[in-house]
N, C-alpha and C. Protein backbone atom coordinates (compact mmCIF):
# COMPACT_ATOMS: atom_id res chain seq x y z
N UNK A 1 0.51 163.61 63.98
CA UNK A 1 1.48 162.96 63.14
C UNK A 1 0.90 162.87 61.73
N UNK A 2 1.33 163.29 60.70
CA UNK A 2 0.84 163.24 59.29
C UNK A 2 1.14 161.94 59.11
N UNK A 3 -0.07 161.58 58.06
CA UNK A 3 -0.04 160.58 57.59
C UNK A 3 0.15 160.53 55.69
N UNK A 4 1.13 159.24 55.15
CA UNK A 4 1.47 159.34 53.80
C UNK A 4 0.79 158.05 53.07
N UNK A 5 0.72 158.24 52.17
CA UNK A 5 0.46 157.57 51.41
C UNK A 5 1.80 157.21 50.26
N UNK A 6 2.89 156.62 50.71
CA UNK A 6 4.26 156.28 49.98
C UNK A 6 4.45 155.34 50.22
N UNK A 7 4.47 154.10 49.81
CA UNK A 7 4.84 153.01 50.42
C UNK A 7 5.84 152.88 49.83
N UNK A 8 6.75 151.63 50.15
CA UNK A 8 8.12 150.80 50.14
C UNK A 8 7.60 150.31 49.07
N UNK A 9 8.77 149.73 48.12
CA UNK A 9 8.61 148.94 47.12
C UNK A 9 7.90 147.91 47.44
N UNK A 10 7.39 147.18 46.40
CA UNK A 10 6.66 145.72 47.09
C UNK A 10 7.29 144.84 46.53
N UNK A 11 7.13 143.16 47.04
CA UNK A 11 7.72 142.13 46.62
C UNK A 11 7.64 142.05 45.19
N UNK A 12 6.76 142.70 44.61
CA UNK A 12 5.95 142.16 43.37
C UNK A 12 6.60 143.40 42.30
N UNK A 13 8.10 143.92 42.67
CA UNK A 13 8.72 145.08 41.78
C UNK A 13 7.95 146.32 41.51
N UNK A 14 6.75 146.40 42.31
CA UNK A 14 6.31 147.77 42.12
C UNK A 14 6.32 148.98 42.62
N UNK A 15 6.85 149.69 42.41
CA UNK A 15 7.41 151.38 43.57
C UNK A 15 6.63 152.29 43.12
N UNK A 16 6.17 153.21 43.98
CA UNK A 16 5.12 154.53 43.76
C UNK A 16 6.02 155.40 43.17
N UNK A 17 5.08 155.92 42.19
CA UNK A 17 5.57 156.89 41.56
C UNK A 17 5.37 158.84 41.72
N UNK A 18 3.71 158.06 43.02
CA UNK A 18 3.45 159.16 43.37
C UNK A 18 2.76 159.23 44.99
N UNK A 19 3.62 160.14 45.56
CA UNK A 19 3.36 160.23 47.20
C UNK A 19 2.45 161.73 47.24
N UNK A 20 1.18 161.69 48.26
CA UNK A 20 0.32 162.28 48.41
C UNK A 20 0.20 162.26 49.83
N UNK A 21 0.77 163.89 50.69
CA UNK A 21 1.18 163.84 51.65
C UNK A 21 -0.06 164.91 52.58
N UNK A 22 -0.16 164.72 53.75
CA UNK A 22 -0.93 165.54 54.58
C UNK A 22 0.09 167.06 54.43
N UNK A 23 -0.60 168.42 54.73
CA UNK A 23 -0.40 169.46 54.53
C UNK A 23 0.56 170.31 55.92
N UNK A 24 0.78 169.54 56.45
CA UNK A 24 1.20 169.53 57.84
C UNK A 24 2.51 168.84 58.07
N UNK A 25 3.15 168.23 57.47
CA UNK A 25 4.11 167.20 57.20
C UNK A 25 5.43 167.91 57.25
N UNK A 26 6.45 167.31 57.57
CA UNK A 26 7.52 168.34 57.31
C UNK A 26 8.99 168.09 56.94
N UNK A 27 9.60 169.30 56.47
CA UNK A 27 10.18 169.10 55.49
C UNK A 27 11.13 168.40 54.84
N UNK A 28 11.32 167.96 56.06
CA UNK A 28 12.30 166.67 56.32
C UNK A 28 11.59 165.92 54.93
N UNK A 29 10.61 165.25 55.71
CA UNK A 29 9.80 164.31 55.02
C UNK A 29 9.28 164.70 53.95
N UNK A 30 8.86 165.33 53.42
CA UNK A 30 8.81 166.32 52.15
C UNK A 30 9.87 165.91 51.43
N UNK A 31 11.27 165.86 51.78
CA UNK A 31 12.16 165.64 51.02
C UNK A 31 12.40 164.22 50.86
N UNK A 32 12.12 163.06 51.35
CA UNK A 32 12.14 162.01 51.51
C UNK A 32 11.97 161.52 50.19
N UNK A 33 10.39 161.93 50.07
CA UNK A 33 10.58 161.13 48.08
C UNK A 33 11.26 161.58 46.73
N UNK A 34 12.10 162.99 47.06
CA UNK A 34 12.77 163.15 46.38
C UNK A 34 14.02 162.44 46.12
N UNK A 35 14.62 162.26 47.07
CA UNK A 35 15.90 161.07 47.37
C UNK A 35 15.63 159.97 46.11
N UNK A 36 13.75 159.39 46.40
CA UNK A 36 13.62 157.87 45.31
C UNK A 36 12.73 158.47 43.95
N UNK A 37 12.97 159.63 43.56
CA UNK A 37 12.56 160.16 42.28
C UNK A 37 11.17 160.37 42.32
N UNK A 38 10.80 160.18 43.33
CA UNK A 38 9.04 160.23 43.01
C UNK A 38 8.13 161.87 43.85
N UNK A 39 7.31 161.76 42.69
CA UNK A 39 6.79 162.82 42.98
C UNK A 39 5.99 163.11 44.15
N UNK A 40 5.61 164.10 44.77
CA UNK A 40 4.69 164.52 45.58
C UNK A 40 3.74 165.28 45.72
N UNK A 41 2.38 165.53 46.34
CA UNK A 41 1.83 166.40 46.31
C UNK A 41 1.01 166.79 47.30
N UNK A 42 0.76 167.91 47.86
CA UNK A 42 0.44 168.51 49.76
C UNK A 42 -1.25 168.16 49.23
N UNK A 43 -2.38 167.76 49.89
CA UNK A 43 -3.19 168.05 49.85
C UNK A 43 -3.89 169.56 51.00
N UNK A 44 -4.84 169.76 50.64
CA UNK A 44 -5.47 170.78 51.64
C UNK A 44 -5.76 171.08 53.19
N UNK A 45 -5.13 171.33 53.58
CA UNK A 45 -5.51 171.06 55.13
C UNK A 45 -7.19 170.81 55.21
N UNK A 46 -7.77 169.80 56.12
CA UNK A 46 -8.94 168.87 56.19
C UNK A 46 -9.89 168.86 55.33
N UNK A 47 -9.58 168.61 54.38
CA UNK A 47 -10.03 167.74 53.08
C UNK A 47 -9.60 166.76 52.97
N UNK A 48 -10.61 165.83 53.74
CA UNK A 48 -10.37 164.14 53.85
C UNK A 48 -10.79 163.45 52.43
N UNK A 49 -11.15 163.96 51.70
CA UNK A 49 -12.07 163.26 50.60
C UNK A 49 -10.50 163.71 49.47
N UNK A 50 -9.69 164.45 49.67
CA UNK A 50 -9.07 164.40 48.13
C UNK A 50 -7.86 163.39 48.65
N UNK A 51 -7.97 163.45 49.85
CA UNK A 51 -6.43 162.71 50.42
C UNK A 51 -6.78 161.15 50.70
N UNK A 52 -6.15 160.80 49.75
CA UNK A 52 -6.18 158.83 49.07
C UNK A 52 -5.86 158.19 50.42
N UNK A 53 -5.47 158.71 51.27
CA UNK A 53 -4.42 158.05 52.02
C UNK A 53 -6.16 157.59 53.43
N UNK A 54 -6.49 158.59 54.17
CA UNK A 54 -7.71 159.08 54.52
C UNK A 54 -8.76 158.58 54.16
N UNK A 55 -9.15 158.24 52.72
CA UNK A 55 -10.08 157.70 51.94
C UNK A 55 -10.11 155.93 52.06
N UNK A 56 -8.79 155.77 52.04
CA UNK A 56 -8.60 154.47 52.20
C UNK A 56 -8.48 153.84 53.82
N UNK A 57 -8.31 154.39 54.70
CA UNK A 57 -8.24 154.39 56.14
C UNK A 57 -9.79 154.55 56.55
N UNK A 58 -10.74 155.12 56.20
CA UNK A 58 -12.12 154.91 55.56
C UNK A 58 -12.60 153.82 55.54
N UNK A 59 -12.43 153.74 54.27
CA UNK A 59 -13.06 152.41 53.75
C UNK A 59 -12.26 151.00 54.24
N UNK A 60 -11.30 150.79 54.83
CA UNK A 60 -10.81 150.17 56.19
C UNK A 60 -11.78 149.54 57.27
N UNK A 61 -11.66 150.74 57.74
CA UNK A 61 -12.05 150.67 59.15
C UNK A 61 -14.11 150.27 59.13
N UNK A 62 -14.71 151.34 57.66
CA UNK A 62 -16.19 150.29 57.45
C UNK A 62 -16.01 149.09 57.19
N UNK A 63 -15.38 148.37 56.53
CA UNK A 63 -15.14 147.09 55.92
C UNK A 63 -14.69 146.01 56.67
N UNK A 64 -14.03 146.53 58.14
CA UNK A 64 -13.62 146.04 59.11
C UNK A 64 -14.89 145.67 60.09
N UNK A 65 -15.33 146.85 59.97
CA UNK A 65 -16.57 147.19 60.94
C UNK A 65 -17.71 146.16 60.59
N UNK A 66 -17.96 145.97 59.14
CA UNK A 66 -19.07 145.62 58.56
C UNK A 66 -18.73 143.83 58.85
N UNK A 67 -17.54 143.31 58.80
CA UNK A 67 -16.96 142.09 59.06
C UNK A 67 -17.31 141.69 60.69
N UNK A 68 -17.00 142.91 61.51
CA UNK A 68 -17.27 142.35 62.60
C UNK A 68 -18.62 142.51 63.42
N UNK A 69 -19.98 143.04 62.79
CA UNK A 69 -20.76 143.10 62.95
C UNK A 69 -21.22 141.87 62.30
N UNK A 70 -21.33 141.13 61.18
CA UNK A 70 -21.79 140.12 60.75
C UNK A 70 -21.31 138.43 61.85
N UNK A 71 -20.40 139.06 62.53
CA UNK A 71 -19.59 137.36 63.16
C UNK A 71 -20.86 137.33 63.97
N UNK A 72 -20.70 135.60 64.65
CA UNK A 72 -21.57 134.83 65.25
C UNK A 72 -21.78 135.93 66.58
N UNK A 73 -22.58 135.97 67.42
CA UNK A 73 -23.13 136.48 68.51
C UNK A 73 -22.07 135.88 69.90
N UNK A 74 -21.47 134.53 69.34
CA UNK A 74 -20.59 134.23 70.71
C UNK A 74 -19.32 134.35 70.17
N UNK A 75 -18.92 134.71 69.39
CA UNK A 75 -17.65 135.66 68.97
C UNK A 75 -17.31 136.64 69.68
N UNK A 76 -16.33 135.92 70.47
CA UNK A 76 -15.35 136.98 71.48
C UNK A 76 -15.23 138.64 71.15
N UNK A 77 -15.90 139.47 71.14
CA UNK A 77 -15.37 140.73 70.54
C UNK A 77 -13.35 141.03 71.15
N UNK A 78 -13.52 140.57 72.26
CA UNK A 78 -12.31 140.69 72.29
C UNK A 78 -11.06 139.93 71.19
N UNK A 79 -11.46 139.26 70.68
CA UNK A 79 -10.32 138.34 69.36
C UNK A 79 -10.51 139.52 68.38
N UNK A 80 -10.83 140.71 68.17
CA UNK A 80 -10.73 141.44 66.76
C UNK A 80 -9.82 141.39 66.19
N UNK A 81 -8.81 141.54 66.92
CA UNK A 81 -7.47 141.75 65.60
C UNK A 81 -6.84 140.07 65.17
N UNK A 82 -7.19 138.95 65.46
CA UNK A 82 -7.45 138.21 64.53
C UNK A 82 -8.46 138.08 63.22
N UNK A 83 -9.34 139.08 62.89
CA UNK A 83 -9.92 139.01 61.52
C UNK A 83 -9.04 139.96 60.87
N UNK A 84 -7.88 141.07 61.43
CA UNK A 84 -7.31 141.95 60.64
C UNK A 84 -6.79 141.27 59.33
N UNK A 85 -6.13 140.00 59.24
CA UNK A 85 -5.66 139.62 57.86
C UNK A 85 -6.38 139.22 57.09
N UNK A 86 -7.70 138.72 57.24
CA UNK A 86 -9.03 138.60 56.51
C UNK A 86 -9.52 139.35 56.04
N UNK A 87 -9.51 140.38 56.64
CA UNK A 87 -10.11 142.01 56.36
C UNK A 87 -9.33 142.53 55.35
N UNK A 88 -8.19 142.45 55.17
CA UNK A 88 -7.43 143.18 54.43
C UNK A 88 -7.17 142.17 52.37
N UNK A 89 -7.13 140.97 53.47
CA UNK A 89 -7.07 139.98 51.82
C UNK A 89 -8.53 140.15 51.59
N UNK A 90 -9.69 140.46 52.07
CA UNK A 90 -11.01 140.69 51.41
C UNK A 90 -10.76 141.69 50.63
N UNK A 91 -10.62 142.72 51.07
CA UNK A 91 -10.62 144.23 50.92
C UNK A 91 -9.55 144.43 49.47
N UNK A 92 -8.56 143.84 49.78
CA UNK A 92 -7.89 143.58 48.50
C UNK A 92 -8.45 142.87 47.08
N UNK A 93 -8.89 142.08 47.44
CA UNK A 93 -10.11 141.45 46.19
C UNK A 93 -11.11 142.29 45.91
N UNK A 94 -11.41 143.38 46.72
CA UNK A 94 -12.49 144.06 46.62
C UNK A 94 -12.45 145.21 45.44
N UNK A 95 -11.10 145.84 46.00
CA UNK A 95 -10.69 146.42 45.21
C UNK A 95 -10.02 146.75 44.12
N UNK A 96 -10.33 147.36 42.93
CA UNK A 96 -9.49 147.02 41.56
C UNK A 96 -8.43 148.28 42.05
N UNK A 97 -7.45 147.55 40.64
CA UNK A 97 -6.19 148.47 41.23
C UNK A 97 -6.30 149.57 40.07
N UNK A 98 -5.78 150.60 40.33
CA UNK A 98 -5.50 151.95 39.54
C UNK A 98 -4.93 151.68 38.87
N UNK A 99 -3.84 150.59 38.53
CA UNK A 99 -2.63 150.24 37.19
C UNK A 99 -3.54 149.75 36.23
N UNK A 100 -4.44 148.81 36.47
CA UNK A 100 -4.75 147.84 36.27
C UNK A 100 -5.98 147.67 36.07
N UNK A 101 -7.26 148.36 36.36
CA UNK A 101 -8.82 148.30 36.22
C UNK A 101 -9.72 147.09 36.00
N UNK A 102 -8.87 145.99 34.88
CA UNK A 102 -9.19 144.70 35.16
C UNK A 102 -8.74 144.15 36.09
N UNK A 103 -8.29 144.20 37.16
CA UNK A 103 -7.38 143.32 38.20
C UNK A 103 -7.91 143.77 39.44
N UNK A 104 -8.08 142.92 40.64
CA UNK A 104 -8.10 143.58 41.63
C UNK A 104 -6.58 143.72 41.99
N UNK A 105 -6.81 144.62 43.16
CA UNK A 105 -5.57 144.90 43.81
C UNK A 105 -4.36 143.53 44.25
N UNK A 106 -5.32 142.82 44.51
CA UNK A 106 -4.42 141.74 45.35
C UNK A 106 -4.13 140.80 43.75
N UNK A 107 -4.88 140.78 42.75
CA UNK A 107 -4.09 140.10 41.49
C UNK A 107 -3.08 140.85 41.04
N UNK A 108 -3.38 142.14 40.83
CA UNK A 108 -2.39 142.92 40.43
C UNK A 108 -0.75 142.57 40.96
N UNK A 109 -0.92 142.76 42.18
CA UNK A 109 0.44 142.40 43.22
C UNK A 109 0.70 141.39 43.19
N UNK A 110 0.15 139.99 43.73
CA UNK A 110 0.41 138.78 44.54
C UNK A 110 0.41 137.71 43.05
N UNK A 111 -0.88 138.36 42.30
CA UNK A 111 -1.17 137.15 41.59
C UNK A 111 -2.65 136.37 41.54
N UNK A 112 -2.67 135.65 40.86
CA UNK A 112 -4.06 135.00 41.30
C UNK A 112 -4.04 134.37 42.47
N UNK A 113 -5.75 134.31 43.41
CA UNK A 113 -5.51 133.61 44.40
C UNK A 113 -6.28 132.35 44.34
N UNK A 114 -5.56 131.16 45.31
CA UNK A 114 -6.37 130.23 44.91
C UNK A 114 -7.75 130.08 45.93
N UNK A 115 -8.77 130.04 45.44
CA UNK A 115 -9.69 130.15 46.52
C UNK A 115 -10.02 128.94 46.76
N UNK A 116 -9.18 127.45 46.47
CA UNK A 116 -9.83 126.42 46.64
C UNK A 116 -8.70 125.75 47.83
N UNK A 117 -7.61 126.24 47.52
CA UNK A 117 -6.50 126.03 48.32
C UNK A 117 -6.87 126.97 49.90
N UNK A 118 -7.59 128.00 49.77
CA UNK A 118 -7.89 129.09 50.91
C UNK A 118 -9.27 129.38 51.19
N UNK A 119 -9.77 128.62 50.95
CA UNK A 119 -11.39 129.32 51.32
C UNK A 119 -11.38 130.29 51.99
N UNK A 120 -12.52 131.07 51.56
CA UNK A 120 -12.92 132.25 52.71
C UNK A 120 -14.46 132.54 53.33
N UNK A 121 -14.69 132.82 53.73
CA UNK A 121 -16.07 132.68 54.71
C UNK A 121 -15.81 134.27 55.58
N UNK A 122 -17.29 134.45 56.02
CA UNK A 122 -17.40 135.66 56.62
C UNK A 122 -16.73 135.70 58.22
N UNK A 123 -16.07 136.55 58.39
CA UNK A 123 -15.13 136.40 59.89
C UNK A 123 -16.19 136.24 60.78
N UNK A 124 -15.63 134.94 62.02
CA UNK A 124 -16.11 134.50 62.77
C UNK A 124 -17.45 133.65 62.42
N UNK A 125 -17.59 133.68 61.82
CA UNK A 125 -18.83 133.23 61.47
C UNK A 125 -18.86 131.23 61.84
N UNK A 126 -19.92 131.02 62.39
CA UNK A 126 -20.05 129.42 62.46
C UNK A 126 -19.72 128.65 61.54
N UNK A 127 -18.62 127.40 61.22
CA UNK A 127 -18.65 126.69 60.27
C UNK A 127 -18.98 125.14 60.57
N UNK A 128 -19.05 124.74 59.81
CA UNK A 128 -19.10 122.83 60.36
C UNK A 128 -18.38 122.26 59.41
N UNK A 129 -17.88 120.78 59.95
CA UNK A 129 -16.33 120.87 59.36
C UNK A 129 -16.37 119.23 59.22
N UNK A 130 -16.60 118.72 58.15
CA UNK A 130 -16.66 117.28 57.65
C UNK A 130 -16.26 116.47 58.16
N UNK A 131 -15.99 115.22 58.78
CA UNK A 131 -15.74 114.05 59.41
C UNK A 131 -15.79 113.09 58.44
N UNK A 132 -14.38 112.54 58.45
CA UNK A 132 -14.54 111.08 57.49
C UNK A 132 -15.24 109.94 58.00
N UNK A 133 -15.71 109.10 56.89
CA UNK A 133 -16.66 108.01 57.86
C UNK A 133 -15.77 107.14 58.67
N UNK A 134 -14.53 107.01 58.42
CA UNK A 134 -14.10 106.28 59.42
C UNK A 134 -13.65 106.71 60.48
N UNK A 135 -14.08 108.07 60.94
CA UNK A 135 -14.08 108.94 62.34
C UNK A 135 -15.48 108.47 63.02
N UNK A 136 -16.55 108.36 62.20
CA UNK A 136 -17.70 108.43 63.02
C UNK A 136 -18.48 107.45 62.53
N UNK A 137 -19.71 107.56 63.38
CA UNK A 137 -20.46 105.84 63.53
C UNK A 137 -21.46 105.94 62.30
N UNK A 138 -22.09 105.19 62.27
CA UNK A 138 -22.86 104.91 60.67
C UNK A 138 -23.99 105.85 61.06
N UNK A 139 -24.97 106.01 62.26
CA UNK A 139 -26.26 106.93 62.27
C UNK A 139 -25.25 108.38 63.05
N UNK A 140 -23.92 109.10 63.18
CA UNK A 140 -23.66 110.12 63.56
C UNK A 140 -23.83 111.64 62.23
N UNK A 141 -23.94 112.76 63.02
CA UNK A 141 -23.81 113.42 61.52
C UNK A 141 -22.46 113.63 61.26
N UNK A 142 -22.43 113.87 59.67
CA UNK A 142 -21.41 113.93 58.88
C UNK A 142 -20.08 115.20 59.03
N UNK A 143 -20.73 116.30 60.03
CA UNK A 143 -19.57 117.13 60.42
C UNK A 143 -20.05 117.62 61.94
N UNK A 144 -19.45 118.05 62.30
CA UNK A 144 -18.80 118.81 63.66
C UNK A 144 -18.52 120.28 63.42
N UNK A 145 -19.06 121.23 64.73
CA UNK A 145 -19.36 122.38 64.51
C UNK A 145 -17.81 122.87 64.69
N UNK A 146 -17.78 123.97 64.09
CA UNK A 146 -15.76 124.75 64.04
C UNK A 146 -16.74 126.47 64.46
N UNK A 147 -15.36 127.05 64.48
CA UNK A 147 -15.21 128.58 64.06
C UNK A 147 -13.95 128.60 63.26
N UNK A 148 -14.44 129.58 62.43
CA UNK A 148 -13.66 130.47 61.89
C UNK A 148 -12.95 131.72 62.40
């Protein structure tokens, strides 16, 4: 199944102007971004490195990888696809956007984020999680262990 790199408009009024399609694709679909004015272009059959689409499915799946190698040791490997939306709002900060070079991706689109309203911490990872004093006794400690 070829894979594209065209996305849908986004909330944030922005539409591609340019679709970069596997070489294998067909013509149906080929014709698809002509319908919304936007251009296209075949890359090489397996030349993963010029095709954006590939490149970014890449750097994904390390960034994913690298997230779930760092979680705590009693971190369910089975819960993975609960860090998927972590992974991706990281990954988005990570990356600057092509419009935009000052911006990451996710300012570009969404906006600023608030990181005080959302903290973020490394997936799975152990946290401890504050207790008001009038939860706990005068010699108890001050938080209680969590996950993330």
């Amino acid at each position: 199944m070829p894979r594209a790199r065209c996305p849908q408009p986004l909330l944030s009024g922005n539409a591609p102007s340019l679709c970069i399609l596997d070489n294998e694709c067909s013509t149906d679909f080929r014709s698809a971004p002509a319908k919304h004015r936007i251009i296209y272009q075949l890359v090489p059959p397996h030349v993963h490195q010029r095709n954006a689409a590939e490149r970014a499915i890449q750097t994904l799946k390390n960034h994913f990888l690298a997230g779930l190698a760092s979680a705590d040791s009693s971190f369910p490997v089975s819960e993975w696809d609960r860090l998927i939306p972590q992974t991706q709002l990281t990954l988005n900060h990570l990356h600057t956007s092509r419009v935009n070079p000052k911006l990451s991706s996710y300012a570009y689109l969404f906006g600023n984020f608030n990181f005080n309203a959302t903290p973020l911490a490394l997936p799975g990872i152990k946290i401890a999680v504050h207790k008001k004093s009038s939860h706990r006794s005068s010699w108890s400690y001050h938080a209680t262990e969590g996950s993330m």
